[in-house]
C-alpha atoms as a PDB file:
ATOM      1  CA  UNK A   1      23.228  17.360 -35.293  1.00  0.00           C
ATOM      2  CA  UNK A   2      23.795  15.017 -32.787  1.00  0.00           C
ATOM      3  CA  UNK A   3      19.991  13.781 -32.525  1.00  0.00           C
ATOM      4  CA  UNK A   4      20.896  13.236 -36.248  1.00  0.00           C
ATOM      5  CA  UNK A   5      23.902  11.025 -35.736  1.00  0.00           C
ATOM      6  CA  UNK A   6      22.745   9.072 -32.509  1.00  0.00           C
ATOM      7  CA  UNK A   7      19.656   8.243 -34.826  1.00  0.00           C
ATOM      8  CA  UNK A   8      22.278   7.326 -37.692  1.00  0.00           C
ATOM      9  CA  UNK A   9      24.326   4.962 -35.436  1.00  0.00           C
ATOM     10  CA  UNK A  10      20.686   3.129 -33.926  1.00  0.00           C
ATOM     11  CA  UNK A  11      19.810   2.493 -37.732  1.00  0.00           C
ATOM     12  CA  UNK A  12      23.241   1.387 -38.703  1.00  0.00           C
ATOM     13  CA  UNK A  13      22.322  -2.118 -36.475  1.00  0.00           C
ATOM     14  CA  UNK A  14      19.703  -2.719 -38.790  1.00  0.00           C
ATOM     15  CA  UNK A  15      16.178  -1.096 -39.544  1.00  0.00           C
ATOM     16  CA  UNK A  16      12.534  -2.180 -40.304  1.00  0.00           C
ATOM     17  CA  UNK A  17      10.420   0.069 -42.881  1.00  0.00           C
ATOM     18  CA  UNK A  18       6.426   1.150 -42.112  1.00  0.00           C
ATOM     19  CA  UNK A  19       4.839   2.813 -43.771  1.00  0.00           C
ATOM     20  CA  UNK A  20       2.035   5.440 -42.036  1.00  0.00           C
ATOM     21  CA  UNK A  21      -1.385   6.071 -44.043  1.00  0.00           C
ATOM     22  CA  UNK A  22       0.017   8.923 -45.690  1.00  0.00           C
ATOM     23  CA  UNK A  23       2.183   6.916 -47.754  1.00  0.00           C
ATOM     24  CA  UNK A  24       5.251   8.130 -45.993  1.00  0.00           C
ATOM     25  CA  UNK A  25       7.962   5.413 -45.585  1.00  0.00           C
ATOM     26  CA  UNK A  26      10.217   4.968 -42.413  1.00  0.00           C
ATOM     27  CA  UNK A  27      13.096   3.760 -40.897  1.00  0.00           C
ATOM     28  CA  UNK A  28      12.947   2.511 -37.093  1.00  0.00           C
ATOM     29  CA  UNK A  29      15.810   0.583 -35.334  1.00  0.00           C
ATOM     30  CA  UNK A  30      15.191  -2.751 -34.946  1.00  0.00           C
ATOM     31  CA  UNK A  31      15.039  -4.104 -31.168  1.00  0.00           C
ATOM     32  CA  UNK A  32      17.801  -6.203 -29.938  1.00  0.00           C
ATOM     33  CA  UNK A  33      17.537  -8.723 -27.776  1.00  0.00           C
ATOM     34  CA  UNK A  34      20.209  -8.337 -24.764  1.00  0.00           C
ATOM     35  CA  UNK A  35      23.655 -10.304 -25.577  1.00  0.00           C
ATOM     36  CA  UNK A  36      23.000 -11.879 -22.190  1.00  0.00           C
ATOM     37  CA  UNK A  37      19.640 -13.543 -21.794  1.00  0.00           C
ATOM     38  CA  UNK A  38      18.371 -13.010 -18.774  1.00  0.00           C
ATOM     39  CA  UNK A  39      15.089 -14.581 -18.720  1.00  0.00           C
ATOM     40  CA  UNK A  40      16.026 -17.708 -20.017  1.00  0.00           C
ATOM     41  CA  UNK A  41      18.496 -17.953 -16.727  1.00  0.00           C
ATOM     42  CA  UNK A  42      16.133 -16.863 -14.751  1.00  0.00           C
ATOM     43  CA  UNK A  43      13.291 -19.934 -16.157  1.00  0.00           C
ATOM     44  CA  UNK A  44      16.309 -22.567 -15.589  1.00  0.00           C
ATOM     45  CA  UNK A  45      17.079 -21.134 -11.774  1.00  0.00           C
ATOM     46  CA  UNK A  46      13.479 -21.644 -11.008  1.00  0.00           C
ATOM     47  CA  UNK A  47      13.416 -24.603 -13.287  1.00  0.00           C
ATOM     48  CA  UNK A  48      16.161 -25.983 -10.559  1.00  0.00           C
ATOM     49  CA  UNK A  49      14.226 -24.797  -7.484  1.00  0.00           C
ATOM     50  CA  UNK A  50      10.949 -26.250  -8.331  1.00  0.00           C
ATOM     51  CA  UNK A  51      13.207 -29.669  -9.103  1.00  0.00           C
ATOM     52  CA  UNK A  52      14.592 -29.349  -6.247  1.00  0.00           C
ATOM     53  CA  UNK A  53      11.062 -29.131  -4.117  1.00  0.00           C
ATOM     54  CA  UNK A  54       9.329 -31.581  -5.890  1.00  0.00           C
ATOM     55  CA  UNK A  55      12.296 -34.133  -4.963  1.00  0.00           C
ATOM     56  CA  UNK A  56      12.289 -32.964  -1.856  1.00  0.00           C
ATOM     57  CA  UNK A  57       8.975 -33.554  -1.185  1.00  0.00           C
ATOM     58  CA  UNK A  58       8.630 -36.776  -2.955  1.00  0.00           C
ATOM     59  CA  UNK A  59      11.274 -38.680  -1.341  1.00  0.00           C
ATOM     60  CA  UNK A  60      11.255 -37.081   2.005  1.00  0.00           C
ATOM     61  CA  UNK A  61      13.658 -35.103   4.104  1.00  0.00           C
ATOM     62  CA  UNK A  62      15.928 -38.365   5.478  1.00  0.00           C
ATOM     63  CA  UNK A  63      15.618 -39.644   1.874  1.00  0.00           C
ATOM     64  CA  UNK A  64      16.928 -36.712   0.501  1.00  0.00           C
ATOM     65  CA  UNK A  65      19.511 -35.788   2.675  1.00  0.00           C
ATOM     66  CA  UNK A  66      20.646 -39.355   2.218  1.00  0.00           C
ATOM     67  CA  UNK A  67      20.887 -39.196  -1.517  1.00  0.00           C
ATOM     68  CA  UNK A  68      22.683 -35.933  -1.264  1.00  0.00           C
ATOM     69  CA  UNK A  69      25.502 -37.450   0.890  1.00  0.00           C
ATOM     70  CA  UNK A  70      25.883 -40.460  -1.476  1.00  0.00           C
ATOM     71  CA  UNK A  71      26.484 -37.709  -4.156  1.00  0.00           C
ATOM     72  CA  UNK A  72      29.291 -36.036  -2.167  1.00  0.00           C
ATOM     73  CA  UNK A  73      31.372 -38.572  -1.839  1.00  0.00           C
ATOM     74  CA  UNK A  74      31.157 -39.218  -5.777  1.00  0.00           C
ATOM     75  CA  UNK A  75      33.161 -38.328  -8.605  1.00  0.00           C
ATOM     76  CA  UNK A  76      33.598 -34.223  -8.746  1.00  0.00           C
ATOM     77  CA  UNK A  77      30.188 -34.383 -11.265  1.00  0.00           C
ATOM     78  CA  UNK A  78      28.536 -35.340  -8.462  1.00  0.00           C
ATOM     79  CA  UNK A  79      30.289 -33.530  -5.777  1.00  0.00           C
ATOM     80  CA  UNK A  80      29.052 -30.267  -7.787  1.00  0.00           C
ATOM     81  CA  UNK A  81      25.480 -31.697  -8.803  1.00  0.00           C
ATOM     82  CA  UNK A  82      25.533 -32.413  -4.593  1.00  0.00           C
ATOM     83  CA  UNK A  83      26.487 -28.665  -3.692  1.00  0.00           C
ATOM     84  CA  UNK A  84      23.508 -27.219  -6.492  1.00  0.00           C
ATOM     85  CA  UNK A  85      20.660 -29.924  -4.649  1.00  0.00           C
ATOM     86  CA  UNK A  86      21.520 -28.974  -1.195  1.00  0.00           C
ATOM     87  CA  UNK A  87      18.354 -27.745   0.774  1.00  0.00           C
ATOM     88  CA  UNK A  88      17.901 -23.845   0.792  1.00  0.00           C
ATOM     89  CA  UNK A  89      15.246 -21.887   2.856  1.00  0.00           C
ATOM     90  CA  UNK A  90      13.237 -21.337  -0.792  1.00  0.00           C
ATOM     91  CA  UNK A  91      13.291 -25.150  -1.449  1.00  0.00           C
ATOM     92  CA  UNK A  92      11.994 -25.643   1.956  1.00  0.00           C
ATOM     93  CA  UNK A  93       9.067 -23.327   1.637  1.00  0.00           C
ATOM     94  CA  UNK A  94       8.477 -24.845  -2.039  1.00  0.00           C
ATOM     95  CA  UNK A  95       8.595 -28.047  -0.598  1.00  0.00           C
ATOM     96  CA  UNK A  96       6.293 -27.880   2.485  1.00  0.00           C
ATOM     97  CA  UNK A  97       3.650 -26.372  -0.298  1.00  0.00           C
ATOM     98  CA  UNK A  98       3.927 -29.150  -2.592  1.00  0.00           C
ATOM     99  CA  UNK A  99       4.085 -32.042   0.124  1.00  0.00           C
ATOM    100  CA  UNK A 100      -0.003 -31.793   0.413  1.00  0.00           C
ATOM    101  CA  UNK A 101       0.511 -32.829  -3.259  1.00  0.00           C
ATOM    102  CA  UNK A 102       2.123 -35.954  -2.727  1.00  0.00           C
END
């Protein structure tokens, strides 16, 4: 019985019918995609850090670190968008990879 209802309460999210080669029709739960999307936070976080190395290698440490100070003594926009672009130990490594690119 309660195979029966935890089967019951997966259906009652919605269901998709197949049918098998016998002819027999059934009733599977559909799958749900988590409330919270966790891949598509994870793309923009890497999204950032790869922004943040190709900058970084681009303009140049003193040219970066320069532009990051202008930033900080901004309006609180930039004061936060300062904090987010300061250089981390992964945005390093990124950017000493990407530097033979430019």
């Amino acid at each position: 019985m309660k195979r029966i209802t935890r089967t019951h309460a997966r259906l009652a999210g919605g269901a998709r019918l197949t049918m098998d080669r016998s002819g027999l029709v059934t009733a599977r739960p559909k799958v749900r995609m988590p409330v919270f999307p966790l891949r598509i936070v994870l793309h923009l976080v890497l999204g950032a850090l790869l922004l943040k190395a190709a900058l970084l290698a681009a303009m140049g440490a003193g040219a970066y670190d320069e532009t990051l100070q202008a930033l900080s003594s901004g309006s609180m926009p930039e004061r936060v968008g300062a904090v987010i672009m300061t250089v981390d130990p992964v945005t390093e490594i990124l950017a000493a990879g990407m530097a033979r690119i430019f």
